[in-house]
N, C-alpha and C. Protein backbone atom coordinates (compact mmCIF):
# COMPACT_ATOMS: atom_id res chain seq x y z
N UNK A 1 11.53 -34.18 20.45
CA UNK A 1 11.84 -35.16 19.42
C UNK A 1 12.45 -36.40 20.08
N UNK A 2 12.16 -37.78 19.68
CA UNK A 2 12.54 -39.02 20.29
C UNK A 2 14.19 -38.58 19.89
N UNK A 3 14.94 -39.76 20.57
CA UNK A 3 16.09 -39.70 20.66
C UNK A 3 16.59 -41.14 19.26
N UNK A 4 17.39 -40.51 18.60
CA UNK A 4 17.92 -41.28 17.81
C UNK A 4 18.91 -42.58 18.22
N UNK A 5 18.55 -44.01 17.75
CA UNK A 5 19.31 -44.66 18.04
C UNK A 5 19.63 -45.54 16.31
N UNK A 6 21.17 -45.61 15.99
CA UNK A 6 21.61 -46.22 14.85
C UNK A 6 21.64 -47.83 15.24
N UNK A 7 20.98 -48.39 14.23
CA UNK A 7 21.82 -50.05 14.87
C UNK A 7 22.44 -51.02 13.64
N UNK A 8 23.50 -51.59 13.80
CA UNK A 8 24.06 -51.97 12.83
C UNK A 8 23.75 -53.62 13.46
N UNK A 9 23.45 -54.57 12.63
CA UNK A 9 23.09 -55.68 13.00
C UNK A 9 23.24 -56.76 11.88
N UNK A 10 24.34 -57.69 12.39
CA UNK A 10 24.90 -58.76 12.04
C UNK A 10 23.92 -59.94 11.84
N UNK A 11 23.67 -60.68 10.65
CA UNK A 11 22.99 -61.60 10.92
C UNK A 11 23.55 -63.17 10.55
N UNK A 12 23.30 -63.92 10.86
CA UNK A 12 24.22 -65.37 10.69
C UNK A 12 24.28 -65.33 8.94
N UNK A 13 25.53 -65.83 8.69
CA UNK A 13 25.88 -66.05 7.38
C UNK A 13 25.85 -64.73 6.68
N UNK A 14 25.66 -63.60 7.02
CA UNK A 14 25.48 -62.36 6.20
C UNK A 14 26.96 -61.57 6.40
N UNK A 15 27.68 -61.73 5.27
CA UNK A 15 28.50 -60.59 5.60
C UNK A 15 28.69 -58.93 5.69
N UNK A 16 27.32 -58.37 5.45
CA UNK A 16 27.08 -56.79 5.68
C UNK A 16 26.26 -56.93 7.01
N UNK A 17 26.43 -55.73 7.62
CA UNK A 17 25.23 -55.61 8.52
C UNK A 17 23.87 -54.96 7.71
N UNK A 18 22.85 -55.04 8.30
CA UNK A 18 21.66 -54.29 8.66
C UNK A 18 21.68 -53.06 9.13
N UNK A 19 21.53 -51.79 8.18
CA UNK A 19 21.81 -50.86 9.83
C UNK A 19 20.32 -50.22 9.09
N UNK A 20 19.95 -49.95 10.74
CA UNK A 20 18.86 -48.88 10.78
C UNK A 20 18.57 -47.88 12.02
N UNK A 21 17.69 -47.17 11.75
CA UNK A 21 17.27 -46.49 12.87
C UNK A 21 16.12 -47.25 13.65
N UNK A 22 16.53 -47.36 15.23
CA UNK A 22 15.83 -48.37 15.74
C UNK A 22 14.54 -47.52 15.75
N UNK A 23 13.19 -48.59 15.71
CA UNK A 23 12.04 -48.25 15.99
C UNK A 23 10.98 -48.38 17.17
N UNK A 24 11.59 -49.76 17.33
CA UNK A 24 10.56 -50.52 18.12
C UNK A 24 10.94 -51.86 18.19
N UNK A 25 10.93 -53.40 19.45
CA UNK A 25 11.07 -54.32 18.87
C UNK A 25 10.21 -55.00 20.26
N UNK A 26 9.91 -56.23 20.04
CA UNK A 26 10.02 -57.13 21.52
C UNK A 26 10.69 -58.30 21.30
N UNK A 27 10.38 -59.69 21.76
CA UNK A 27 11.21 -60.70 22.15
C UNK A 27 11.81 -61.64 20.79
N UNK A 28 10.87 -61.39 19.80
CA UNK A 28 11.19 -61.90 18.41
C UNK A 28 11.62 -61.33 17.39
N UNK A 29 11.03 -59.81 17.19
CA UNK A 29 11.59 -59.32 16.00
C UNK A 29 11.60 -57.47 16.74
N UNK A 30 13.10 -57.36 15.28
CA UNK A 30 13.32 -55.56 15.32
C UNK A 30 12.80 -55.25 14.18
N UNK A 31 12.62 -53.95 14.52
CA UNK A 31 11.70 -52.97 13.51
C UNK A 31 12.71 -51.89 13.33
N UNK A 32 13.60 -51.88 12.09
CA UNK A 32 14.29 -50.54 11.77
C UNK A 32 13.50 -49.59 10.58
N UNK A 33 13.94 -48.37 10.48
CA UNK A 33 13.99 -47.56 9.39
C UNK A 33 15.26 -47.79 8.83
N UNK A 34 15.21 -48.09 7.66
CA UNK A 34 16.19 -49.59 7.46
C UNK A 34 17.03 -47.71 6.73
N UNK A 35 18.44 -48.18 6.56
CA UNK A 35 19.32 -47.46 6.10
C UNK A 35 20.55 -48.32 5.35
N UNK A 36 20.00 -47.99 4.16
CA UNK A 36 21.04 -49.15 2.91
C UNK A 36 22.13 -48.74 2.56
N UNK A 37 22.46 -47.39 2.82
CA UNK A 37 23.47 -46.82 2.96
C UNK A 37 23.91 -45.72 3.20
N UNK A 38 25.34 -45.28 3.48
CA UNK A 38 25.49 -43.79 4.13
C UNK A 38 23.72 -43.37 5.38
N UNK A 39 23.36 -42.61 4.60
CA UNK A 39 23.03 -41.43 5.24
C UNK A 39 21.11 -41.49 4.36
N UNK A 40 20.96 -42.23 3.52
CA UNK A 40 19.95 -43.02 2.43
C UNK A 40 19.04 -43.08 3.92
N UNK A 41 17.69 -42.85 3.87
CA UNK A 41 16.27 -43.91 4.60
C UNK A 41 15.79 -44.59 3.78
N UNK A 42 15.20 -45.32 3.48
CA UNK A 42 14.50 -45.99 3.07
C UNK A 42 14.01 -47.17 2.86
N UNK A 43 12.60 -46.75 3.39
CA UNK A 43 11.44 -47.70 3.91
C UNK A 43 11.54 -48.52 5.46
N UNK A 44 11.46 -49.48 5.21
CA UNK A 44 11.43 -50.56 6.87
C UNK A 44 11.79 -51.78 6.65
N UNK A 45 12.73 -52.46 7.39
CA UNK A 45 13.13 -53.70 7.71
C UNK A 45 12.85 -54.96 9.14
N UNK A 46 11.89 -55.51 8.64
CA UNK A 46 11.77 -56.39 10.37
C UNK A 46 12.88 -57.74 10.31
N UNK A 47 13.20 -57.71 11.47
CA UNK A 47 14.35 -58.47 12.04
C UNK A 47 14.04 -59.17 12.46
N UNK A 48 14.43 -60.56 12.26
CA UNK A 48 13.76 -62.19 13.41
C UNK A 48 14.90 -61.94 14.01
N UNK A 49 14.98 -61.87 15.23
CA UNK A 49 16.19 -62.16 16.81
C UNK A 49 16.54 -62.97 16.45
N UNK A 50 16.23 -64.27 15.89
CA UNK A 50 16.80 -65.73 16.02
C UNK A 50 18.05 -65.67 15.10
N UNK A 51 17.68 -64.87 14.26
CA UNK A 51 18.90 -64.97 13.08
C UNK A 51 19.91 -63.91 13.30
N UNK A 52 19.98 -62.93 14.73
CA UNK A 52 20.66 -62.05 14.93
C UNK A 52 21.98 -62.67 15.29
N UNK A 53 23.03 -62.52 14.78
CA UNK A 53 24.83 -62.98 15.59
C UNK A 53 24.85 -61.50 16.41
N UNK A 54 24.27 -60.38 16.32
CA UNK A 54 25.79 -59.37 17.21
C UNK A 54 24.24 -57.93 16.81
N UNK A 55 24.15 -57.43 17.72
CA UNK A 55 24.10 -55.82 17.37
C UNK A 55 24.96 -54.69 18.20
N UNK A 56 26.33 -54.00 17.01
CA UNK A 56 27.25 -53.11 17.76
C UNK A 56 26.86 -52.09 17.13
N UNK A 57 27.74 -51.18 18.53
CA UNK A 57 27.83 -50.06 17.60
C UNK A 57 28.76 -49.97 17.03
N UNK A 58 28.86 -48.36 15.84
CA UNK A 58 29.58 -49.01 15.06
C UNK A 58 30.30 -47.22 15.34
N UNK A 59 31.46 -46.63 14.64
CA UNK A 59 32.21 -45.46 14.61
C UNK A 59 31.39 -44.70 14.27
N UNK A 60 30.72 -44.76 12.86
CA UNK A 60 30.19 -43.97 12.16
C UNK A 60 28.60 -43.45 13.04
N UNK A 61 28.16 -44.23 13.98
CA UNK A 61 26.67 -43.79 14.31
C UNK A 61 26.18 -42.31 14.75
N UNK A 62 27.44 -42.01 15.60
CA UNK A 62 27.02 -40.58 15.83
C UNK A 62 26.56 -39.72 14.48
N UNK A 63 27.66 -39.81 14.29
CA UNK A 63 27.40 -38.82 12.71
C UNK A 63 25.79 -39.59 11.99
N UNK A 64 25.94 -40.25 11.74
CA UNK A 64 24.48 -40.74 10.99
C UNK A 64 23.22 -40.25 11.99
N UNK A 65 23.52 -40.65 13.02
CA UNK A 65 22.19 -40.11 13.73
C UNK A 65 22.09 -38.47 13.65
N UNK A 66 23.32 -37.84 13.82
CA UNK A 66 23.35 -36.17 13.56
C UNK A 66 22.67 -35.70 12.43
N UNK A 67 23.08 -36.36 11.29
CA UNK A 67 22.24 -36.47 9.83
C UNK A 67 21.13 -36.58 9.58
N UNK A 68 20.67 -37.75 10.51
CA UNK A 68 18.96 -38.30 10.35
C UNK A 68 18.73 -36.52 10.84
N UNK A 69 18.94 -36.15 12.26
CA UNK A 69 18.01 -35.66 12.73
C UNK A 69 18.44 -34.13 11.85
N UNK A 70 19.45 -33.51 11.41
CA UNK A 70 19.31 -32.57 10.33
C UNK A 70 18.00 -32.57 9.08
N UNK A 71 18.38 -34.04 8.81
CA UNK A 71 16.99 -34.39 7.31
C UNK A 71 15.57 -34.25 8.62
N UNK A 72 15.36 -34.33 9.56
CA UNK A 72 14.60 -34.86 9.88
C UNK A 72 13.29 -35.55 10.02
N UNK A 73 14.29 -36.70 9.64
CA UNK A 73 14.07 -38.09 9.60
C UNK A 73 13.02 -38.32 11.28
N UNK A 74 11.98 -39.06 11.33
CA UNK A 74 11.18 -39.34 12.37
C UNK A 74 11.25 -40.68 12.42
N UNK A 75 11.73 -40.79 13.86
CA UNK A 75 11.26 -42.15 14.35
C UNK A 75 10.75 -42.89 14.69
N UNK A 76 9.21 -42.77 13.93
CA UNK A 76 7.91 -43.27 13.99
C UNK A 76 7.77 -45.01 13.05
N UNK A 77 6.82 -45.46 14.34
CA UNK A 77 6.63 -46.69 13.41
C UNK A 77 5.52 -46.74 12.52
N UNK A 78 5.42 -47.66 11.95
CA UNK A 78 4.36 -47.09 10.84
C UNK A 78 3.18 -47.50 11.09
N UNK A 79 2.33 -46.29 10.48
CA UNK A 79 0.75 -46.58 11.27
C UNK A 79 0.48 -47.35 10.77
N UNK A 80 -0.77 -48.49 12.40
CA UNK A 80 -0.94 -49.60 12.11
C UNK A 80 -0.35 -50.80 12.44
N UNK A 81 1.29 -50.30 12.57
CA UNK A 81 1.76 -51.40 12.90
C UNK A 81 1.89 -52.21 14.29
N UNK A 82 1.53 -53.44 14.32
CA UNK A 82 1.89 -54.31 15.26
C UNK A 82 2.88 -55.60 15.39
N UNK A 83 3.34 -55.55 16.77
CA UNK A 83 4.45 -57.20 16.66
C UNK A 83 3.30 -58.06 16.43
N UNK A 84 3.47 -58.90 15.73
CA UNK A 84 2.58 -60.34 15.49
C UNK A 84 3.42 -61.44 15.07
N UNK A 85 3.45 -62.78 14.66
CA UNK A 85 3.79 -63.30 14.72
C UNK A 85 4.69 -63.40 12.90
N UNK A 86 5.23 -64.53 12.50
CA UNK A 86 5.62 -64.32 11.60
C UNK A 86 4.97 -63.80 10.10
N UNK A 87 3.72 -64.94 9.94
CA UNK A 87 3.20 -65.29 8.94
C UNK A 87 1.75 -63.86 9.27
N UNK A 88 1.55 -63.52 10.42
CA UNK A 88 0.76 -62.28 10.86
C UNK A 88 1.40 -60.82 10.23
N UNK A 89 2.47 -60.76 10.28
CA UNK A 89 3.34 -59.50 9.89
C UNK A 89 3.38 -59.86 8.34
N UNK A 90 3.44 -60.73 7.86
CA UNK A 90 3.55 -61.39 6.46
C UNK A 90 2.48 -60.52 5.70
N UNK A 91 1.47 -61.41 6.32
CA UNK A 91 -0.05 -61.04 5.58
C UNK A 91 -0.18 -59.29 6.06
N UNK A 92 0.08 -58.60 7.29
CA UNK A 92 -0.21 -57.30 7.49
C UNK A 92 0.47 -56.78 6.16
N UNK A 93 1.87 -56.60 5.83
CA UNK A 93 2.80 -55.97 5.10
C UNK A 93 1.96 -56.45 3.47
N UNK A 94 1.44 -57.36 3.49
CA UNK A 94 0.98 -57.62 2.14
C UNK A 94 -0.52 -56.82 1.75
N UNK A 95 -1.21 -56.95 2.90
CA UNK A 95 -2.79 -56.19 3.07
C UNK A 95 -2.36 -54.75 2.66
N UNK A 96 -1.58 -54.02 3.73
CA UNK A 96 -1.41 -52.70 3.67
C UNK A 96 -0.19 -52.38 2.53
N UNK A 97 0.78 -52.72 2.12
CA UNK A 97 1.19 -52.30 0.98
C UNK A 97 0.98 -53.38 -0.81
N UNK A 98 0.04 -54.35 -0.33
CA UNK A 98 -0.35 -55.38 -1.50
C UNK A 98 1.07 -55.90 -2.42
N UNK A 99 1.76 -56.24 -1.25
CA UNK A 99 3.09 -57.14 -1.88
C UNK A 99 3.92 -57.33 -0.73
N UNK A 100 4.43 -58.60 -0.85
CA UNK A 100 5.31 -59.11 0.46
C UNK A 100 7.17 -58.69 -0.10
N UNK A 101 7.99 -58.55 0.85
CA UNK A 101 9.47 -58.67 0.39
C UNK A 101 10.16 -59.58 1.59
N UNK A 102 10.56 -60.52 1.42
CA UNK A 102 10.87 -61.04 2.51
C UNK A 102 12.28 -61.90 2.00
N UNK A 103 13.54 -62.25 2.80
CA UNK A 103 14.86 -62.60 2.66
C UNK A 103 15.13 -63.60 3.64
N UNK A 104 15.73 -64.21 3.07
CA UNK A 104 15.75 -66.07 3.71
C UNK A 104 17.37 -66.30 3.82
N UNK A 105 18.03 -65.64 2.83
CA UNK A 105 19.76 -65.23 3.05
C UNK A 105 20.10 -64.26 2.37
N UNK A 106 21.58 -63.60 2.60
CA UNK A 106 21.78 -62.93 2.45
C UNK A 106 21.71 -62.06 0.93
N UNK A 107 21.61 -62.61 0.06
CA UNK A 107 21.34 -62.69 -1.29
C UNK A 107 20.43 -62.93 -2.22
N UNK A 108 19.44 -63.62 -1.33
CA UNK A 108 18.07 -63.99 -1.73
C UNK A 108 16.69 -63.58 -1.21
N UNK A 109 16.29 -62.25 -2.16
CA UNK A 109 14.80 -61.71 -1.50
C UNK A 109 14.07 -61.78 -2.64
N UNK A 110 13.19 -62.22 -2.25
CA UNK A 110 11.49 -62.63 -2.95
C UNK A 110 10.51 -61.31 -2.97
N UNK A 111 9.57 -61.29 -3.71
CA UNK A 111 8.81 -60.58 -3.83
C UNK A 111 7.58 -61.43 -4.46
N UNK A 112 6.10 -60.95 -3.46
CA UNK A 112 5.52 -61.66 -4.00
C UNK A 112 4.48 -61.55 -3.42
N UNK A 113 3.34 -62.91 -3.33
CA UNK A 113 1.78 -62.93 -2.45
C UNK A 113 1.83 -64.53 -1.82
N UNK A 114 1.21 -64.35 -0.63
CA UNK A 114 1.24 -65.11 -0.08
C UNK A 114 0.15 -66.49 -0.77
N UNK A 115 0.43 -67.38 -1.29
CA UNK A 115 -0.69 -68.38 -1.87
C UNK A 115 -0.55 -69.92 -0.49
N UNK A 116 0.16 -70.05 0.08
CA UNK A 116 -0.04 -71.52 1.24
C UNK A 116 0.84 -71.43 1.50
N UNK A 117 0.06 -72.07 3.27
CA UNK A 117 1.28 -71.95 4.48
C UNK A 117 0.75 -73.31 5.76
N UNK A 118 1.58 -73.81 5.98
CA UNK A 118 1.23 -74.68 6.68
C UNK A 118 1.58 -73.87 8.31
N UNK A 119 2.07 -75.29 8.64
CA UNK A 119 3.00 -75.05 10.17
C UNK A 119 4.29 -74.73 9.46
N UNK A 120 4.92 -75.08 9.18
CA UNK A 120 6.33 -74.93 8.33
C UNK A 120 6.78 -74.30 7.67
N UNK A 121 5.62 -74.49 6.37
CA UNK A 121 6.15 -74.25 4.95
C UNK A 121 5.09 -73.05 4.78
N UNK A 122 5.91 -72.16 3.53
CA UNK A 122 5.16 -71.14 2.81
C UNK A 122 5.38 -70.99 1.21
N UNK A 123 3.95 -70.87 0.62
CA UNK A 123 4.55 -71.37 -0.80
C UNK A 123 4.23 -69.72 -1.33
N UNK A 124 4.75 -69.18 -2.12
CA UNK A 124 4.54 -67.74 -2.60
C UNK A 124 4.30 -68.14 -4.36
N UNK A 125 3.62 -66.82 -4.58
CA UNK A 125 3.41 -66.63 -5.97
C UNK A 125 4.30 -65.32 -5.71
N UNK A 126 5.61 -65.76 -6.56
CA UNK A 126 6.35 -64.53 -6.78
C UNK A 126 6.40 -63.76 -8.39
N UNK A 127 7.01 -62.60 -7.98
CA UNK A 127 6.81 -61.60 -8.62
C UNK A 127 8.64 -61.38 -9.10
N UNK A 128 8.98 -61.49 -10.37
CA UNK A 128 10.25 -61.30 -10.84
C UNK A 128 10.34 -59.68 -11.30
N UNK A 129 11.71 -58.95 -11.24
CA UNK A 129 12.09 -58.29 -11.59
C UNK A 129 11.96 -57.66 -12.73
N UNK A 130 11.39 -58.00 -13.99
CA UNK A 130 10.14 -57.87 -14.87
C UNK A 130 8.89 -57.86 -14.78
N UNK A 131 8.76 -57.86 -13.53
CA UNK A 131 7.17 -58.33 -13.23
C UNK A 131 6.57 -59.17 -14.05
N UNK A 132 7.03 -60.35 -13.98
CA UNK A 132 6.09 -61.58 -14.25
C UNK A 132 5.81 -62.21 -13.04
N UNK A 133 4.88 -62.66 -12.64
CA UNK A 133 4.10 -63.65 -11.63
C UNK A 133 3.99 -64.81 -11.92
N UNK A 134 5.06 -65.53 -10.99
CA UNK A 134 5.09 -67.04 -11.29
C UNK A 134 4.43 -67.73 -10.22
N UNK A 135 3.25 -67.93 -10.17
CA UNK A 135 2.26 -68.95 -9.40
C UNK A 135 2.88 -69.82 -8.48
N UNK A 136 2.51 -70.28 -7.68
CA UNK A 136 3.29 -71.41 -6.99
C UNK A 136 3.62 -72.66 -7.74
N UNK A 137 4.63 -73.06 -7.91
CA UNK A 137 5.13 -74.27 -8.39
C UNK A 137 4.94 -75.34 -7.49
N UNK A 138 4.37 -76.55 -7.70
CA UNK A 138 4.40 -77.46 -6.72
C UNK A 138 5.37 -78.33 -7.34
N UNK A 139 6.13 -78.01 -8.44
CA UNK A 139 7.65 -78.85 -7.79
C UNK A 139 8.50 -78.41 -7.74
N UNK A 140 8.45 -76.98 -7.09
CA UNK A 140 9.56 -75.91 -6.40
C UNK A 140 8.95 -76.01 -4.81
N UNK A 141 10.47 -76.54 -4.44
CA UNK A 141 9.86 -76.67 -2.29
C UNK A 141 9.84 -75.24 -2.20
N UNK A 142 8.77 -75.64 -1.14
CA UNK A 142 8.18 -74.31 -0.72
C UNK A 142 9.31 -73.46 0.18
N UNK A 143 9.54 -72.37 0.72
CA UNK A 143 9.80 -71.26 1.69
C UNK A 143 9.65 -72.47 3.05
N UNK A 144 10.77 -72.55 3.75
CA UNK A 144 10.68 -72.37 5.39
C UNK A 144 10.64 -71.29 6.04
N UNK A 145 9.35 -71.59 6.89
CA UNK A 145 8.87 -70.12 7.75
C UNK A 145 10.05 -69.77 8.53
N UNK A 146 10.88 -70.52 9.30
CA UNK A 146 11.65 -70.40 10.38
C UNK A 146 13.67 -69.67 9.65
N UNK A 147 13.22 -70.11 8.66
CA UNK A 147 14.04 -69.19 7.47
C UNK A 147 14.48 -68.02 7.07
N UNK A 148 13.03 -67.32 7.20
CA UNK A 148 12.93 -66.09 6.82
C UNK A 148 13.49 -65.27 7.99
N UNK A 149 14.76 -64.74 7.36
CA UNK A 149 15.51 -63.44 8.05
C UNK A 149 15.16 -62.39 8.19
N UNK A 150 14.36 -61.69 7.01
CA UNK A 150 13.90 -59.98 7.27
C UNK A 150 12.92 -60.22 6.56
N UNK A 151 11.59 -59.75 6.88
CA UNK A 151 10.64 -58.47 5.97
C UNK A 151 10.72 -57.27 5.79
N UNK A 152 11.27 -57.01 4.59
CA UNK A 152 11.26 -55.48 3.85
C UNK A 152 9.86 -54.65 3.98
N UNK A 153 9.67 -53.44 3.61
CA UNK A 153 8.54 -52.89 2.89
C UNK A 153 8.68 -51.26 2.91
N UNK A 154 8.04 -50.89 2.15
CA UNK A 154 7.69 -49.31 1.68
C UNK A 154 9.19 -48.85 1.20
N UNK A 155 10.14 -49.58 0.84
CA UNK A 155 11.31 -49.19 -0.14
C UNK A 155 10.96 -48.72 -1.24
N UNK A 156 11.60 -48.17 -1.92
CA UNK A 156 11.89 -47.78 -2.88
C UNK A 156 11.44 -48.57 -3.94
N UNK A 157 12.68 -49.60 -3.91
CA UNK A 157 12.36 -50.57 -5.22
C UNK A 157 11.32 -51.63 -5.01
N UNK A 158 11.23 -51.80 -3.60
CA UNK A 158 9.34 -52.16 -3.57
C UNK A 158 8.59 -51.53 -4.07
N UNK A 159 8.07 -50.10 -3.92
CA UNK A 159 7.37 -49.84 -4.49
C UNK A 159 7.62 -49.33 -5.85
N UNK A 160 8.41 -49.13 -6.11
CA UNK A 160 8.67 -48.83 -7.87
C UNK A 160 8.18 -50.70 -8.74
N UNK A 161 8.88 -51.68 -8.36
CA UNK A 161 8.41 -53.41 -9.06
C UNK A 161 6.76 -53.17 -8.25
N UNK A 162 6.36 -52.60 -7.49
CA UNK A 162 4.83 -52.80 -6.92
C UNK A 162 3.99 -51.93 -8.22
N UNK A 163 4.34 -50.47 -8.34
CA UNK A 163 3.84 -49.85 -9.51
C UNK A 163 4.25 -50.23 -10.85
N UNK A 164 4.92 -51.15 -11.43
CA UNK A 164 5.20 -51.57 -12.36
C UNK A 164 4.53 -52.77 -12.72
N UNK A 165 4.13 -53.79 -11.60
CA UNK A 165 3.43 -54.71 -11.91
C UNK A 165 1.68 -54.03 -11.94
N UNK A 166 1.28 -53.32 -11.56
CA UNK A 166 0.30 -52.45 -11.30
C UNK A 166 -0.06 -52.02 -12.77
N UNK A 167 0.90 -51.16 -13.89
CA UNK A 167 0.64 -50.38 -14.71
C UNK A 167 0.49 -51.75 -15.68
N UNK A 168 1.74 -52.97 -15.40
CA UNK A 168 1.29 -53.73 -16.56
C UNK A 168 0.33 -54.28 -16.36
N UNK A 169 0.19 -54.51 -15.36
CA UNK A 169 -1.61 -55.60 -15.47
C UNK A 169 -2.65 -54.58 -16.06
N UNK A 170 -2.65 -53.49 -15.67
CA UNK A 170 -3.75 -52.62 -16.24
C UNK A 170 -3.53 -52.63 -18.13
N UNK A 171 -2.67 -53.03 -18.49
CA UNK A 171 -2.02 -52.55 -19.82
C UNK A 171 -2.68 -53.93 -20.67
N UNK A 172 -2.36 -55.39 -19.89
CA UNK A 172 -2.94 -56.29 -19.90
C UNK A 172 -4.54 -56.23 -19.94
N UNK A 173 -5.27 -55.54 -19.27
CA UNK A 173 -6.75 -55.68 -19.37
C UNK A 173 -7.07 -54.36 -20.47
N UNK A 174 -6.51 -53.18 -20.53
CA UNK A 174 -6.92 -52.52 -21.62
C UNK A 174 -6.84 -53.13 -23.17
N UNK A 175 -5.48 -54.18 -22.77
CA UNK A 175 -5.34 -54.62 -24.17
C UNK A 175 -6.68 -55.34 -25.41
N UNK A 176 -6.54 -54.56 -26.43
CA UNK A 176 -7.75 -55.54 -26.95
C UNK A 176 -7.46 -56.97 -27.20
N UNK A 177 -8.61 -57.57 -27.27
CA UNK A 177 -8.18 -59.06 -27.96
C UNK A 177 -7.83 -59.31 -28.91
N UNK A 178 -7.43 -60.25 -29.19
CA UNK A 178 -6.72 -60.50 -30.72
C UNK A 178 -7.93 -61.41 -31.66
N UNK A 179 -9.05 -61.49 -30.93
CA UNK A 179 -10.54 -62.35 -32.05
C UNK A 179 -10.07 -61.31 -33.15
């Protein structure tokens, strides 16, 4: 069995860390099995380096890693996956689970589809917490690429707002018309 490593990771302006079980990373981004709390897995978190302040350890890791490997928890990355570039990992995470989650600060994560992207800018058709789909606004500024702090995916409440927008659209086309 691979060897467990916990990482708790600070990011500028964020006052919680990140912690996960490391996966994999190279010169731009980390790949955890993201851990939201205690002793919780769930799903995956990618990390831009640029926005990293600090990765320590922390008191608690032993014990958490003792835990993972009791549940055992695997420290596999997920099939398929590759480092690519920003807007490459964007579109992968959207192809293979058909919805993006991505966080720009500490408080602010989107959900959504990718609709335009320049060099810079990225404009999303997001997806609200009711699942409504609000199209791109062109007089809402778009997303800075160089912004984006983490891509989420295969969580929980990703995929629970992913099957919810899913059942209503279907609910939407069964619906009869009103002629």
């Amino acid at each position: 069995m691979k060897s467990y490593r916990v990482e708790y990771v600070q990011l500028a302006g964020w006052e919680t860390d990140v912690v996960g079980l490391w996966l994999a990373e190279n010169e731009d981004w980390l790949l955890l099995h993201h851990i939201p709390v205690d002793y919780v897995v769930d799903g995956y978190v990618l990390i831009a380096k640029a926005h990293i302040v600090s990765r320590k350890p922390h008191r608690n890791r032993k014990q958490v890693e003792q835990v993972l490997k009791l549940k055992n928890i695997e420290a596999n990355v997920p099939s398929g996956f590759a480092f690519l570039d920003l807007l490459g990992m964007m579109r992968w995470v959207e192809q293979r689970y058909g919805l993006i989650e991505f966080t720009d600060k500490e408080d602010c994560t989107f959900f959504g589809w990718i609709n335009e992207v320049d060099t810079v800018h990225l404009w999303v058709d997001t997806l609200s917490p009711n699942c409504t789909v609000r199209v791109r606004d062109n007089g809402k500024p778009p997303f800075v690429l160089s912004e984006v702090q983490l891509i989420s995916f295969d969580n929980d409440y990703f995929n629970s707002l992913k099957l919810l927008w899913q059942h209503k659209s279907r609910q939407k086309l069964l619906k009869p018309s009103d002629n």
